[in-house]
Protein backbone atom coordinates (compact mmCIF):
# COMPACT_ATOMS: atom_id res chain seq x y z
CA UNK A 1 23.93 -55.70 30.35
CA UNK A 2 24.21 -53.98 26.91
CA UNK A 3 26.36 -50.98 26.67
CA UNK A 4 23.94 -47.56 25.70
CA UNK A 5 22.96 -47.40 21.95
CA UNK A 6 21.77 -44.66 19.62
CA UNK A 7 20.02 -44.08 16.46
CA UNK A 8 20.37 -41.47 14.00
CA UNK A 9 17.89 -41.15 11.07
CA UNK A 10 18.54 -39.43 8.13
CA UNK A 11 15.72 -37.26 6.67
CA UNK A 12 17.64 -36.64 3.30
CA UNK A 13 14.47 -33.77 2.34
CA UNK A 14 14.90 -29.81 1.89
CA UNK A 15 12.43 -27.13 0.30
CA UNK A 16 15.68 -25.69 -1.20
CA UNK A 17 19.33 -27.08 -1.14
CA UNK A 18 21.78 -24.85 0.47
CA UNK A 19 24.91 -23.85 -1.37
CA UNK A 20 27.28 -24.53 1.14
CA UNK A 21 25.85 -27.59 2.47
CA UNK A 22 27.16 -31.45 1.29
CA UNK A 23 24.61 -33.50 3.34
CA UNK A 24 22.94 -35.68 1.08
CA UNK A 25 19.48 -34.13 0.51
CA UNK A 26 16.54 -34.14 -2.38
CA UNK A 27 14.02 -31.27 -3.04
CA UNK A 28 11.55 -33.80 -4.27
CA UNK A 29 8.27 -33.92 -1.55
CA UNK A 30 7.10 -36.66 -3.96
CA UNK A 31 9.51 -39.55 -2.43
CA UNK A 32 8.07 -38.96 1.28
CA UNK A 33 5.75 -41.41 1.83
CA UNK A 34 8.09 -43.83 0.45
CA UNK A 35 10.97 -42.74 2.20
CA UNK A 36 9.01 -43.39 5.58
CA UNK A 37 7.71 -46.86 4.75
CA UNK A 38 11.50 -47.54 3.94
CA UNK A 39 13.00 -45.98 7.26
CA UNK A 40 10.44 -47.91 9.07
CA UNK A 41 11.80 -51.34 7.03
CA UNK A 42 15.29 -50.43 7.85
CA UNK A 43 14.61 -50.10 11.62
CA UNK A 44 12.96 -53.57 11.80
CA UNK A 45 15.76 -54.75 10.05
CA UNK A 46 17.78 -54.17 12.66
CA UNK A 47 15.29 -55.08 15.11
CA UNK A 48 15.01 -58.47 13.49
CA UNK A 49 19.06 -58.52 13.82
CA UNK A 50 18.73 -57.92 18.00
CA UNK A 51 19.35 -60.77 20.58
CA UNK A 52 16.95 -59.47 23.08
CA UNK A 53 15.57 -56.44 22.60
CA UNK A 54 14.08 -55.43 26.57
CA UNK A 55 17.90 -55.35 26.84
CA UNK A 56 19.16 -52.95 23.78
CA UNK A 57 17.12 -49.92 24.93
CA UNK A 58 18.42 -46.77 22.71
CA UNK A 59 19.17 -43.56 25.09
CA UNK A 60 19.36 -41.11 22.39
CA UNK A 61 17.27 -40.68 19.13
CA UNK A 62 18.20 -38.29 16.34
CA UNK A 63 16.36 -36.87 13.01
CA UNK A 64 18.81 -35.02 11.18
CA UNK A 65 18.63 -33.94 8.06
CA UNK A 66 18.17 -32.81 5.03
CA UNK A 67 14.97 -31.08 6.94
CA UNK A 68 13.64 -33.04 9.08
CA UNK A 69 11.08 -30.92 9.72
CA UNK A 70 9.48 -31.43 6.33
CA UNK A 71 7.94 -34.74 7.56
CA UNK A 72 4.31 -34.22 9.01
CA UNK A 73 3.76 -34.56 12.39
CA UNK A 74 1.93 -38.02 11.31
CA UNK A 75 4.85 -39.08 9.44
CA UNK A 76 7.12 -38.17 12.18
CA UNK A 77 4.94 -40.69 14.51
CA UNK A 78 4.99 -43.39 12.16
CA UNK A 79 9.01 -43.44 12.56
CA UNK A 80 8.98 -42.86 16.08
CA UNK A 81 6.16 -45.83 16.89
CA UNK A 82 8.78 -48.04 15.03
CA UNK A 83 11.58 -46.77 16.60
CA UNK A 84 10.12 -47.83 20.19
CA UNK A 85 8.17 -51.12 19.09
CA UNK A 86 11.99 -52.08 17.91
CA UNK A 87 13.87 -51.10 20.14
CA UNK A 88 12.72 -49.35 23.35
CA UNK A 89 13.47 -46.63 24.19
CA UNK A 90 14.82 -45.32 27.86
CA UNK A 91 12.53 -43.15 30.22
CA UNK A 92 14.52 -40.44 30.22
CA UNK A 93 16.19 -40.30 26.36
CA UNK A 94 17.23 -37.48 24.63
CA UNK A 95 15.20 -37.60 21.13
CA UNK A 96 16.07 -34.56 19.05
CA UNK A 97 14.85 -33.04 15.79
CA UNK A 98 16.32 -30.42 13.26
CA UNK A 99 14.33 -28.06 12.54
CA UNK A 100 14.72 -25.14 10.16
CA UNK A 101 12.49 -21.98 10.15
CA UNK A 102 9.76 -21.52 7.34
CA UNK A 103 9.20 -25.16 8.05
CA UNK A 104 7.43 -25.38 10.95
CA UNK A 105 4.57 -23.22 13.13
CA UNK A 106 3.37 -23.44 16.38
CA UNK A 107 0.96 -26.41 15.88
CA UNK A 108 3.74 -28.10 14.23
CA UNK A 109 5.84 -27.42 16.93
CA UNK A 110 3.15 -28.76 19.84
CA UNK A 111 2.22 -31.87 17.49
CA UNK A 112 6.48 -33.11 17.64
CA UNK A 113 6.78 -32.27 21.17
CA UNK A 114 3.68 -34.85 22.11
CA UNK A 115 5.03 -37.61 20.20
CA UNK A 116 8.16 -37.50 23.12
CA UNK A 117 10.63 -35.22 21.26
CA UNK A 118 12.29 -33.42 23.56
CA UNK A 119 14.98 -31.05 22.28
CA UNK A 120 14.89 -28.87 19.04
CA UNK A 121 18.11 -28.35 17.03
CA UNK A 122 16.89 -25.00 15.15
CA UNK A 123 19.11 -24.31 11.98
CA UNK A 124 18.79 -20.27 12.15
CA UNK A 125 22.34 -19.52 10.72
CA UNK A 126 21.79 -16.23 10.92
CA UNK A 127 19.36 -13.13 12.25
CA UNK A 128 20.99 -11.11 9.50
CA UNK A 129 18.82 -10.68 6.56
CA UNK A 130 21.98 -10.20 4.26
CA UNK A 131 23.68 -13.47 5.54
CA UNK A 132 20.35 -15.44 5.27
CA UNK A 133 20.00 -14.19 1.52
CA UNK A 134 23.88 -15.14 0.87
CA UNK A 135 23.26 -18.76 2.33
CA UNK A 136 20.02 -19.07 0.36
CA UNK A 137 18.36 -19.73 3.47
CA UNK A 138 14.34 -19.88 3.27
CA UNK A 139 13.60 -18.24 6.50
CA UNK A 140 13.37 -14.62 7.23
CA UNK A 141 14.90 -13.22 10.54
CA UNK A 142 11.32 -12.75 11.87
CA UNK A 143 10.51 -16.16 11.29
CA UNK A 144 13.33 -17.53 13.60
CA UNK A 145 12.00 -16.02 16.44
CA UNK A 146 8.79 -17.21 15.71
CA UNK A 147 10.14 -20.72 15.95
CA UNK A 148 11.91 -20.01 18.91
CA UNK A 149 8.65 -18.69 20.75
CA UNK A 150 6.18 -20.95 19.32
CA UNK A 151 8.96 -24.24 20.88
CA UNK A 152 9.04 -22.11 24.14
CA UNK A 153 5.12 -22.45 23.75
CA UNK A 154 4.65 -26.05 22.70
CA UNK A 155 7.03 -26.92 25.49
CA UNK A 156 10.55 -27.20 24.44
CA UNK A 157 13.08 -26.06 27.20
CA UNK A 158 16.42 -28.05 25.47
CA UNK A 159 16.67 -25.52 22.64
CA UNK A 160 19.77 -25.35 20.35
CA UNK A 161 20.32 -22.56 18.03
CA UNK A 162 22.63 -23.24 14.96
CA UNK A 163 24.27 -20.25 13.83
CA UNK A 164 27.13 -19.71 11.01
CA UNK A 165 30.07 -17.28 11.00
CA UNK A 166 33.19 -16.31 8.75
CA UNK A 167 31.27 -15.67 5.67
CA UNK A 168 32.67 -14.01 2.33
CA UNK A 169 33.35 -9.87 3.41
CA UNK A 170 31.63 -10.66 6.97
CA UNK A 171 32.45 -8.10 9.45
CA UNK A 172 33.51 -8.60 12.72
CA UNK A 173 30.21 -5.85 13.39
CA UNK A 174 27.61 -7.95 12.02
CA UNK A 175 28.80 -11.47 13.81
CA UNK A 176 28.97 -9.66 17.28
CA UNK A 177 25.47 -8.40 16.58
CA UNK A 178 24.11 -12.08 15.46
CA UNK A 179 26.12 -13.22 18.93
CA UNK A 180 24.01 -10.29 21.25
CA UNK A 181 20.80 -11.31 19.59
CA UNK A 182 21.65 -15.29 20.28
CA UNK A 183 22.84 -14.30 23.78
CA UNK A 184 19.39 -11.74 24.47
CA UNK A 185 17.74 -15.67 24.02
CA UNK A 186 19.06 -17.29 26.74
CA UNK A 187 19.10 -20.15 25.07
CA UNK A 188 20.62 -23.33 26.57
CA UNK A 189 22.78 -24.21 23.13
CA UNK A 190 24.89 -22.55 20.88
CA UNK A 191 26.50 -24.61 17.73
CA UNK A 192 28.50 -22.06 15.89
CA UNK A 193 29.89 -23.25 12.70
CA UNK A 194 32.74 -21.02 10.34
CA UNK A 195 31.54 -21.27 6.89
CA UNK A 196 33.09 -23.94 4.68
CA UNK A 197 33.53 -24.67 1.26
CA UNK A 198 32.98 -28.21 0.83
CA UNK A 199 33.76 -30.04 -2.57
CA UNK A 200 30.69 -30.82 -4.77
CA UNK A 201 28.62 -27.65 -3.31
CA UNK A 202 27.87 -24.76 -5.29
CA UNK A 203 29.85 -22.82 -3.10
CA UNK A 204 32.59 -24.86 -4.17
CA UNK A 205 32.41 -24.44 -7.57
CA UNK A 206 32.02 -20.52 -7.67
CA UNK A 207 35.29 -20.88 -5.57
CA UNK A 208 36.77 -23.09 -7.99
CA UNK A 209 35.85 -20.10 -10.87
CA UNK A 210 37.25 -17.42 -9.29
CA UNK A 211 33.68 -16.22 -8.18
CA UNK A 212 33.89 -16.41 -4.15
CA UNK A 213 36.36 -16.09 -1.98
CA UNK A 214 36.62 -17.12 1.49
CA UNK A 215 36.91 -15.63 4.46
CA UNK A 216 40.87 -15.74 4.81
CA UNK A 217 42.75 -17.91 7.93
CA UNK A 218 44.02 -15.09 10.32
CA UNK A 219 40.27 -13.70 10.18
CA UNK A 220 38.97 -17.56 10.66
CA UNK A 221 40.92 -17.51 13.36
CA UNK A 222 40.31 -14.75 14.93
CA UNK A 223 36.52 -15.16 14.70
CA UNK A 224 37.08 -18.46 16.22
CA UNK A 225 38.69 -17.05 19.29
CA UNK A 226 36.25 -13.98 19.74
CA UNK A 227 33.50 -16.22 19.57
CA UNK A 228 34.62 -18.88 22.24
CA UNK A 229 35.95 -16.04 24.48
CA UNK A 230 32.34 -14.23 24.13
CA UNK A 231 30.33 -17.15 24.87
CA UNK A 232 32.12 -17.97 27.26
CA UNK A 233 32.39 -15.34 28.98
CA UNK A 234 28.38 -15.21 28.82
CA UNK A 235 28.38 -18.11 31.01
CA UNK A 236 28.38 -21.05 28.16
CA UNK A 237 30.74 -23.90 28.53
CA UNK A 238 32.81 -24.51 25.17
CA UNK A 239 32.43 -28.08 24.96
CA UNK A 240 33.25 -29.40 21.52
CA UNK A 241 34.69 -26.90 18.87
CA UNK A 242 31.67 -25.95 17.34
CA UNK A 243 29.80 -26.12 20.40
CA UNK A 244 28.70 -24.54 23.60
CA UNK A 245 26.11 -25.03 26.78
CA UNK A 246 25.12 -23.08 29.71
CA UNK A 247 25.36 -26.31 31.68
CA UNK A 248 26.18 -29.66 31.45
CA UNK A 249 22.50 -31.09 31.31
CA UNK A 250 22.39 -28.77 27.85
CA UNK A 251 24.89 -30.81 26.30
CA UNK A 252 24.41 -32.59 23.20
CA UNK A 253 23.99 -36.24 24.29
CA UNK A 254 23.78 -37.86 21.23
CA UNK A 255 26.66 -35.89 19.50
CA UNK A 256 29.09 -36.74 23.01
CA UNK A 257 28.17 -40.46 22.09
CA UNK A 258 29.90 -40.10 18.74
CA UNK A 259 32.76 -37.85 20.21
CA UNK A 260 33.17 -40.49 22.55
CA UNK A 261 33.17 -43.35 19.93
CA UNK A 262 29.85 -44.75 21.45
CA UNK A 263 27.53 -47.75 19.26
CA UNK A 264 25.33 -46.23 17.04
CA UNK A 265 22.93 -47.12 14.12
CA UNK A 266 21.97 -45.29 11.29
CA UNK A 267 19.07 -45.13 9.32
CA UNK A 268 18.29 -43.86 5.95
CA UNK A 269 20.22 -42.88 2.79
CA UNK A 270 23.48 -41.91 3.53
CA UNK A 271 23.43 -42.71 7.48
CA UNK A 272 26.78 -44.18 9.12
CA UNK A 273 26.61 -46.86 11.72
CA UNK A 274 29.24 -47.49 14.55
CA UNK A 275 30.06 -50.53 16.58
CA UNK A 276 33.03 -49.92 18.39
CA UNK A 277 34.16 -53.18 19.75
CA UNK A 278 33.00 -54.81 16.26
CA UNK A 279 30.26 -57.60 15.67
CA UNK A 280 32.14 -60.25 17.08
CA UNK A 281 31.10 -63.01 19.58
CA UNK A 282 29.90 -61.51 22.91
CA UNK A 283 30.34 -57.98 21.95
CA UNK A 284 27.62 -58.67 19.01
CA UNK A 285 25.87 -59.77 22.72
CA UNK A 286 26.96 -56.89 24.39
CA UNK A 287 25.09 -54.71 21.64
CA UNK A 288 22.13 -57.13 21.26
CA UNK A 289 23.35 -57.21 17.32
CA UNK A 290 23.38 -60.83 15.70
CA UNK A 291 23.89 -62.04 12.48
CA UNK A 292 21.31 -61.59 9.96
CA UNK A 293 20.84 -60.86 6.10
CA UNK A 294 22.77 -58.51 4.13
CA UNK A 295 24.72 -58.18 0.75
CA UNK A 296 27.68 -55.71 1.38
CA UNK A 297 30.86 -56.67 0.85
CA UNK A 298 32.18 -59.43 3.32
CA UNK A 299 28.39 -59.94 4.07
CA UNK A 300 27.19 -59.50 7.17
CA UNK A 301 27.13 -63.27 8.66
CA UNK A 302 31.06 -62.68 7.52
CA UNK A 303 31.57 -59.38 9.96
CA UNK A 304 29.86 -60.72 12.62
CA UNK A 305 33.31 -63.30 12.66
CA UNK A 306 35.49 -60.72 12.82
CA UNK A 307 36.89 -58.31 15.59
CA UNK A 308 37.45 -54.81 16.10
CA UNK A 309 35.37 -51.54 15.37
CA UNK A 310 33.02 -51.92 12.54
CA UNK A 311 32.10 -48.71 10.52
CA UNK A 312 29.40 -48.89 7.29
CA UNK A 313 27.45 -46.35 5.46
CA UNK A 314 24.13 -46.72 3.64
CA UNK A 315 23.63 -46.19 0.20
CA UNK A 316 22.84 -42.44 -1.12
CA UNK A 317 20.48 -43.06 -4.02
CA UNK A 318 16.89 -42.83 -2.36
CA UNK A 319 15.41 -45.64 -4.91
CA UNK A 320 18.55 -48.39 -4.55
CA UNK A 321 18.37 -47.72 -0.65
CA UNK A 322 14.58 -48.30 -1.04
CA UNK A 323 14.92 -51.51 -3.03
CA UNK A 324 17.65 -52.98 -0.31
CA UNK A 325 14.91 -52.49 2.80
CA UNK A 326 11.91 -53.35 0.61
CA UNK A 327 13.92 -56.58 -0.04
CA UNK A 328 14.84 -57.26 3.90
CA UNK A 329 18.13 -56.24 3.00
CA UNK A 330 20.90 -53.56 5.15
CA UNK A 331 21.44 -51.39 2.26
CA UNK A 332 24.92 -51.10 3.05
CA UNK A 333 27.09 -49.38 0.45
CA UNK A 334 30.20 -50.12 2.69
CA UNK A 335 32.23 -51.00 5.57
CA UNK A 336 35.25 -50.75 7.06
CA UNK A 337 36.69 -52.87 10.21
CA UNK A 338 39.00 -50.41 12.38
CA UNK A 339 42.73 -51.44 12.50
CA UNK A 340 44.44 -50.52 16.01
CA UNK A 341 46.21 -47.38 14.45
CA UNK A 342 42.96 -46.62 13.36
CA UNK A 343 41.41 -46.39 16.05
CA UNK A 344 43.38 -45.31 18.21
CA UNK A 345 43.28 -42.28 15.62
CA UNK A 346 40.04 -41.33 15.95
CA UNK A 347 40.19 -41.75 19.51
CA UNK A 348 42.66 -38.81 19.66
CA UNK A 349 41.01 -36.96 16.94
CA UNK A 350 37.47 -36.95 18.31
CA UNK A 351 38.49 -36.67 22.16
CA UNK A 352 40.93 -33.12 21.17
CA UNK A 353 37.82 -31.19 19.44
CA UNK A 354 36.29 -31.66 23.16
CA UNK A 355 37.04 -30.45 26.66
CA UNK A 356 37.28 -33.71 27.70
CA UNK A 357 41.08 -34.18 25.87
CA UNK A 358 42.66 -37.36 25.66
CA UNK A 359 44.45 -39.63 28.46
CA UNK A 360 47.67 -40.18 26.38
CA UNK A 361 48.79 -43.10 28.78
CA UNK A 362 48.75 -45.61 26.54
CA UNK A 363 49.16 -44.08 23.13
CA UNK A 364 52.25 -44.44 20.55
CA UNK A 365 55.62 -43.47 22.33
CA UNK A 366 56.31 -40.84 19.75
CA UNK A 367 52.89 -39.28 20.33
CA UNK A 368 53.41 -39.15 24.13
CA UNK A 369 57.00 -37.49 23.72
CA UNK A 370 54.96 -34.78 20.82
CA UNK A 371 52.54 -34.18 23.25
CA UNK A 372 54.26 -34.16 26.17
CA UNK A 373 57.02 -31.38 24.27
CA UNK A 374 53.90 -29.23 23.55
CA UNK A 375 52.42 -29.04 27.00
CA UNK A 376 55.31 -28.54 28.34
CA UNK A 377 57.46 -25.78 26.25
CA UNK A 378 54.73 -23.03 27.04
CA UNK A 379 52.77 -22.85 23.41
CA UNK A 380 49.62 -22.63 25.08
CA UNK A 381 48.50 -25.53 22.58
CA UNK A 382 47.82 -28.19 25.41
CA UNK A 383 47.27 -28.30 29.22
CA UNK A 384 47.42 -30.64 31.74
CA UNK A 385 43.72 -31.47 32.53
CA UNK A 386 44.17 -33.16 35.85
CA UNK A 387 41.69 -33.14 38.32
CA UNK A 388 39.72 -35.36 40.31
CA UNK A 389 38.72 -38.56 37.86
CA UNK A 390 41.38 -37.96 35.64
CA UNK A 391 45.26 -39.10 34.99
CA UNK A 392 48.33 -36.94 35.26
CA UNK A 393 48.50 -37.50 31.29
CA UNK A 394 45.55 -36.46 30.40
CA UNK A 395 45.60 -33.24 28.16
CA UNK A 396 42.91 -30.58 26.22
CA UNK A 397 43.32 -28.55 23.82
CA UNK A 398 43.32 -24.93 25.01
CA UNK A 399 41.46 -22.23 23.00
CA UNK A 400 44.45 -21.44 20.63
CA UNK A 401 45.29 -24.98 20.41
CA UNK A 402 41.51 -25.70 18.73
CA UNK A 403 42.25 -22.96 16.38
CA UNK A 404 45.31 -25.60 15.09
CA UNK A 405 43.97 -28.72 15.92
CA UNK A 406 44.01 -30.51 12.15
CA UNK A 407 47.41 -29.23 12.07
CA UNK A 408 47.73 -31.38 15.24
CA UNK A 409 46.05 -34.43 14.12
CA UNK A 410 48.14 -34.05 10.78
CA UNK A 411 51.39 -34.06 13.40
CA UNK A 412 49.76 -36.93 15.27
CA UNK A 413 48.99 -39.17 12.12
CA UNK A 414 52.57 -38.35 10.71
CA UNK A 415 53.67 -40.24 14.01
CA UNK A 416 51.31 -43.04 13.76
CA UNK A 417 51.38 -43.74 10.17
């Protein structure tokens, strides 16, 4: 029996590149048609690289982006045709899209939902026409609710509503009002995401000059905790740090798959693949993944050998990725095969930004004793999580703990490393 699989595709396309944003992403509508024959090659690639496909059934599909929604509904099809010739897909999958206002309308909308997608990831950011001109965003405020009603239309009842706080000067006035306008929605997803100034974004740069500054940490923080208190207070569950549903069935599937270190494959320029238990053997079995041709370093055939979690990332540049799958090829830029301390690192990492914690039975002494000392000295960093299904030792992060968690994982590494 294979163990559940998932595919992310990257759509690396945008009208206009954001200033904050460090996704890799082109303006130029010109590569399109390319880019799809290419993502199309890349998925057979893998296909051609399964043991038994009936078996290796994906259970979530995801277009992010980029934009995806700058594909045409045809183009979209193409993609998602290949996707189930390849690899099947199960009856009841979660297959999401990004979408961004001033991309799509309600035709749009009603073409995507017939070809089986079934939730919308909708990258508002804001229904303040000051913060939407700050972020450079294309949309107007008017236009996200025309998304929001024309999904509501075309079918669409998983909705998720990205939205972006702790901006330059932002009052604490004008992210309460974007919250009551999210919250009038009753929508069944909330992603809220501080502003940050990544390296190699404009943002970054006018940082760099002296020409922006930040929203400070004591207001970070204490946007943080207003917004997870609000929410939740509104009835949403605060799931992951950046995210929250009114009920579990709302969750993010595919995103809890990579919190949870689940296989995944990715497709496109840029896209990151994930085998946790590593090529080797049965696992390859397990996954359905066998040897097969590729040119990154190690090789492929060479991986497949080898034990333990197997990480790789594609190649940016649109035309070398193209040349790889035109040429049968995993266009590969990378890999990297987990050590122990490794993983065990990003097992603690990933499991503390959700409310699912970490069982630290198990983990390095040192970390047990750290942990253990902060649960139990009254910080109000950690709390016990048990309950039915779960260990004495298993521990969460409370809501002032998330405001410190990479100040945690730094403590945690320190221990490991």
């Amino acid at each position: 029996m294979c163990q559940p699989l998932s595919l992310y595709i990257h759509v690396p396309f945008c009208k206009r590149k954001c200033p904050y944003c460090d996704f890799f992403s082109v303006t130029d509508p010109s590569l399109i048609p390319a880019y799809v024959a290419g993502v199309c090659k890349e998925i057979r690639i893998w296909s051609d690289m399964t043991t038994d496909r009936v078996q290796a059934p994906l259970h979530t599909l995801y277009l992010g982006g980029g934009t995806p929604s700058v594909l045409s509904v045809a183009q979209a099809a193409r993609i998602l045709e290949t996707v189930h010739q390849a690899f099947g897909v199960i009856p009841d999958a979660e297959i999401t899209m990004e979408v961004n206002p001033g991309t799509v309308d309600a035709a749009y909308l009603s073409g995507i939902r017939q070809l089986g997608i079934n939730r919308l990831s909708i990258g508002a950011q804001s229904f303040d026409p000051a913060k939407l001109s700050f972020l450079s965003r294309i949309h107007t405020r008017d236009q996200v609710f025309e998304t929001l009603s024309g999904a509501a239309r075309a079918g669409f009842s998983n909705i998720g509503l990205d939205l972006m706080y702790a901006l330059p000067q932002e009052t604490a006035d004008v992210w309460q009002t974007d919250l009551d306008t999210a919250l009038a929605l009753q929508l069944p997803h909330l992603s809220c995401y501080m502003l940050t100034l990544e390296p190699g974004t404009p943002f970054y740069g006018q940082y760099q000059s002296g020409h922006l500054s930040p929203c400070d940490p004591d207001r970070r923080t204490d946007f943080f905790v207003h917004t997870s208190r609000v929410l939740e207070h509104a009835g949403y569950a605060h799931y992951e740090v950046s995210n929250f549903a009114r009920n579990s069935a709302f969750r993010s599937v595919h995103n809890t798959h990579y919190w949870e270190r689940g296989a995944y494959l990715g497709v496109g320029p840029s896209a990151h693949s994930f085998v946790p238990d590593g090529l080797s053997g049965t696992v390859a079995q397990k996954y359905g993944v066998k040897s097969g041709p590729g040119d990154v370093p190690g090789s492929l055939p060479d991986i497949v050998k080898k034990s333990g979690p197997v990480r790789a990332w594609n190649k940016t540049d649109i035309q070398v990725w193209l040349d790889h799958v035109t040429a049968g090829r995993l266009p590969w830029a990378d890999h990297e095969i987990l050590s122990p301390a490794q993983e065990k690192m990003e097992q603690i990492m990933l499991g503390l930004r959700t409310d699912m914690g970490v069982d630290i039975n198990g983990l390095h002494p040192e970390i047990q004793v750290l942990m253990d000392r902060l649960a139990g000295q009254g910080s109000g960093v950690f709390f016990n999580h048990s309950r039915e299904g779960f260990s004495a030792r298993h521990f969460r992060l409370t809501r002032s703990g998330l405001t410190c968690l990479d100040g945690i994982v730094d403590a945690i590494i320190r221990k490991i490393t």
